[in-house]
Protein backbone atom coordinates (compact mmCIF):
# COMPACT_ATOMS: atom_id res chain seq x y z
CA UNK A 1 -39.46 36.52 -33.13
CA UNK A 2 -37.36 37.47 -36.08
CA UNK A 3 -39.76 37.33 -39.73
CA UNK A 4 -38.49 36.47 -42.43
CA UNK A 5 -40.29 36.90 -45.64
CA UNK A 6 -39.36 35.04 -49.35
CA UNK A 7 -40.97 35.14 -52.76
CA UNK A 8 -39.78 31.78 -55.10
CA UNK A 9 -40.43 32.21 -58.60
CA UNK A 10 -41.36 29.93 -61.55
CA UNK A 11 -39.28 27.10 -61.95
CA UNK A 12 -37.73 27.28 -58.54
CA UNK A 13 -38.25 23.62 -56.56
CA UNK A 14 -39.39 24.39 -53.23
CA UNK A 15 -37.93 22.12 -50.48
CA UNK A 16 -34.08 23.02 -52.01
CA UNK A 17 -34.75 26.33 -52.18
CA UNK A 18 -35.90 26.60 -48.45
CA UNK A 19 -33.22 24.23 -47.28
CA UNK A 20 -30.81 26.85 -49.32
CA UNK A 21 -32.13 29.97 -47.64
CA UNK A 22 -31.82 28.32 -44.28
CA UNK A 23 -28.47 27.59 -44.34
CA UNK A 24 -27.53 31.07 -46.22
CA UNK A 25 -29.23 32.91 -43.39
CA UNK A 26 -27.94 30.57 -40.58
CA UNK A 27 -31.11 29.60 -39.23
CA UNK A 28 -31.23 27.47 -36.05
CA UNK A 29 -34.94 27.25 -35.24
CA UNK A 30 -37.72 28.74 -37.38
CA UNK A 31 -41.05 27.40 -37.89
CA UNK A 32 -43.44 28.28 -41.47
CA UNK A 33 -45.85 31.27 -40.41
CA UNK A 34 -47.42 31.37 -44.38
CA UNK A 35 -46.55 29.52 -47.23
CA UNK A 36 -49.31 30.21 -50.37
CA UNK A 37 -48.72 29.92 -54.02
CA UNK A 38 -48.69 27.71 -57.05
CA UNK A 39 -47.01 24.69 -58.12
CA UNK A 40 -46.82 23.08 -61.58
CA UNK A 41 -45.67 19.57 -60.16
CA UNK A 42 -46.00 18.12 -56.93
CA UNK A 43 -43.61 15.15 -55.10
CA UNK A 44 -45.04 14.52 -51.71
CA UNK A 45 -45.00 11.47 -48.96
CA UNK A 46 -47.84 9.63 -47.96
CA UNK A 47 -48.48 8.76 -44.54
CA UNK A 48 -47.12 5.61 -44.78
CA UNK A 49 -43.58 6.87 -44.65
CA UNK A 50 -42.47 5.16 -47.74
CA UNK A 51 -44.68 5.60 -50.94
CA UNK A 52 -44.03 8.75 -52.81
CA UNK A 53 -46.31 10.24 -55.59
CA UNK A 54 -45.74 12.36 -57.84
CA UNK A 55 -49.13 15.40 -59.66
CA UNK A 56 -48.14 16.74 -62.16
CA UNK A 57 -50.41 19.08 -62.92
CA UNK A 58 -51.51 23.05 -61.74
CA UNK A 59 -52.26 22.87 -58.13
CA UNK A 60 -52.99 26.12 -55.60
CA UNK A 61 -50.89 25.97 -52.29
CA UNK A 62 -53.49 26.15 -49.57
CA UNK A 63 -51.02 25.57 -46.28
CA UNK A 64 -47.26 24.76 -45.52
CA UNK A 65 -46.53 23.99 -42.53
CA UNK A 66 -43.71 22.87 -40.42
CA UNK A 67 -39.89 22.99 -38.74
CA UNK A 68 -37.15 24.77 -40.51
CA UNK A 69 -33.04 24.84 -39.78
CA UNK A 70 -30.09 24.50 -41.38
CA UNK A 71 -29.85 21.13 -40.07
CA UNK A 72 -33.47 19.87 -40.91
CA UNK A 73 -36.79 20.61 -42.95
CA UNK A 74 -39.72 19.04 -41.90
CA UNK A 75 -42.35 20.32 -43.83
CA UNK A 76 -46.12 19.00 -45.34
CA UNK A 77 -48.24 20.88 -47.57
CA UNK A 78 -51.76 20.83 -48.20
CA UNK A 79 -52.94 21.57 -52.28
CA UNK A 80 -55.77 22.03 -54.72
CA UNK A 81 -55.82 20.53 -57.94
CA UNK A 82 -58.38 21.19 -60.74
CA UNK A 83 -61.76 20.50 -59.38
CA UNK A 84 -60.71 21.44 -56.41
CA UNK A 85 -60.27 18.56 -54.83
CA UNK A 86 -57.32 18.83 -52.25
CA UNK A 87 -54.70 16.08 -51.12
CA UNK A 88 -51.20 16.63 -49.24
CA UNK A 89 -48.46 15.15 -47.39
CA UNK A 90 -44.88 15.46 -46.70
CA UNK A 91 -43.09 17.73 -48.64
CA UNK A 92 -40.63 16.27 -51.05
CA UNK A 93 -38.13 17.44 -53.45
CA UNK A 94 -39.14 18.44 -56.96
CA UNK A 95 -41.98 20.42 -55.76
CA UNK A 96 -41.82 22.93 -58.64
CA UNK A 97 -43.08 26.89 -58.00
CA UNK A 98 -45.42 27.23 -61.03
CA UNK A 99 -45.82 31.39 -60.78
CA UNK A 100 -45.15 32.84 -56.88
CA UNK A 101 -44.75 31.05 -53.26
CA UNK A 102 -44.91 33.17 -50.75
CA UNK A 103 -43.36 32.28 -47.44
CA UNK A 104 -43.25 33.66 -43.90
CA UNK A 105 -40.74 32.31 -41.62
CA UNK A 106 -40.53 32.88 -37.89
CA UNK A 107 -37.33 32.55 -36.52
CA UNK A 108 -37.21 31.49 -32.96
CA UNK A 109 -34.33 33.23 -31.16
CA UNK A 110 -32.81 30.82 -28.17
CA UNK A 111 -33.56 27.74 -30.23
CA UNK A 112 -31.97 24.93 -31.77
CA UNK A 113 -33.60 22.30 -34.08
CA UNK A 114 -31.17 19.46 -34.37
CA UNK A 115 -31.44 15.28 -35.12
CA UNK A 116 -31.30 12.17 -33.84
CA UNK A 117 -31.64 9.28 -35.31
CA UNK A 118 -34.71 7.45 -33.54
CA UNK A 119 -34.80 3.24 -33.27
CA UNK A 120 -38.42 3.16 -33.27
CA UNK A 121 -39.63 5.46 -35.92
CA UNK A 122 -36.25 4.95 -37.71
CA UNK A 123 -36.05 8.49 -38.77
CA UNK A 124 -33.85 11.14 -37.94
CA UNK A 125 -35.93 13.11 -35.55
CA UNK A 126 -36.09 16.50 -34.63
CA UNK A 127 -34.05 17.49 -31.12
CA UNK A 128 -35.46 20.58 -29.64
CA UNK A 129 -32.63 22.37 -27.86
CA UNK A 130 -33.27 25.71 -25.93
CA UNK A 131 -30.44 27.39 -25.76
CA UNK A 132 -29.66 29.72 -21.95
CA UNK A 133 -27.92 32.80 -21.92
């Protein structure tokens, strides 16, 4: 497995910034190792699949996780606000880096993460495609 390791600074917005680095570094399959930091606004799906909400307010990073390619992100976070109370969902953009994220991407060589679109969920879905040599 191939690492790949990024620091986004202030004012960066998260999701286009990883959607950006996959496609500049021609990534087929990876998969978010680490993902820690800080965000000064947060826009993030519940599990409903429809309503979207929007903090805006300090809140810690405490997990990414998910699928990353050039062709798709699928990604949720987990976060802290004040109080430390802690919410998340699916990541969305205008998640806005508030000082650091750090992330860790794995890339998985002999992979492709592709979509279909999918009649019951009515999503594109992810299409795992291993790739023989």
């Amino acid at each position: 497995m191939k690492t790949h390791c990024i620091r986004l600074r202030r004012g960066e917005d998260l999701l286009p910034a990883i959607r950006q680095f996959a496609e500049e570094r021609m990534l087929e399959a990876a998969v978010v190792l680490s993902g820690v930091g800080c965000l000064s606004r947060a826009v993030l799906r519940d599990a409903d699949g429809r309503t979207v909400r929007t903090v805006e307010e300090p809140c810690e990073i405490l997990s990414l996780t998910g699928t990353v390619s050039r062709q798709r992100c699928h990604l949720h976070i987990a976060l802290s606000r004040q109080g430390l109370t802690a919410f998340g969902g699916h990541l969305m953009p205008g998640c806005m880096v508030n000082t650091t994220c750090e992330l860790i991407l794995g890339e998985l060589p002999g992979w492709r993460f592709g979509t279909e679109q999918d009649s019951e969920t009515g999503y594109d879905e992810i299409v795992f495609t291993e790739e023989t040599p």
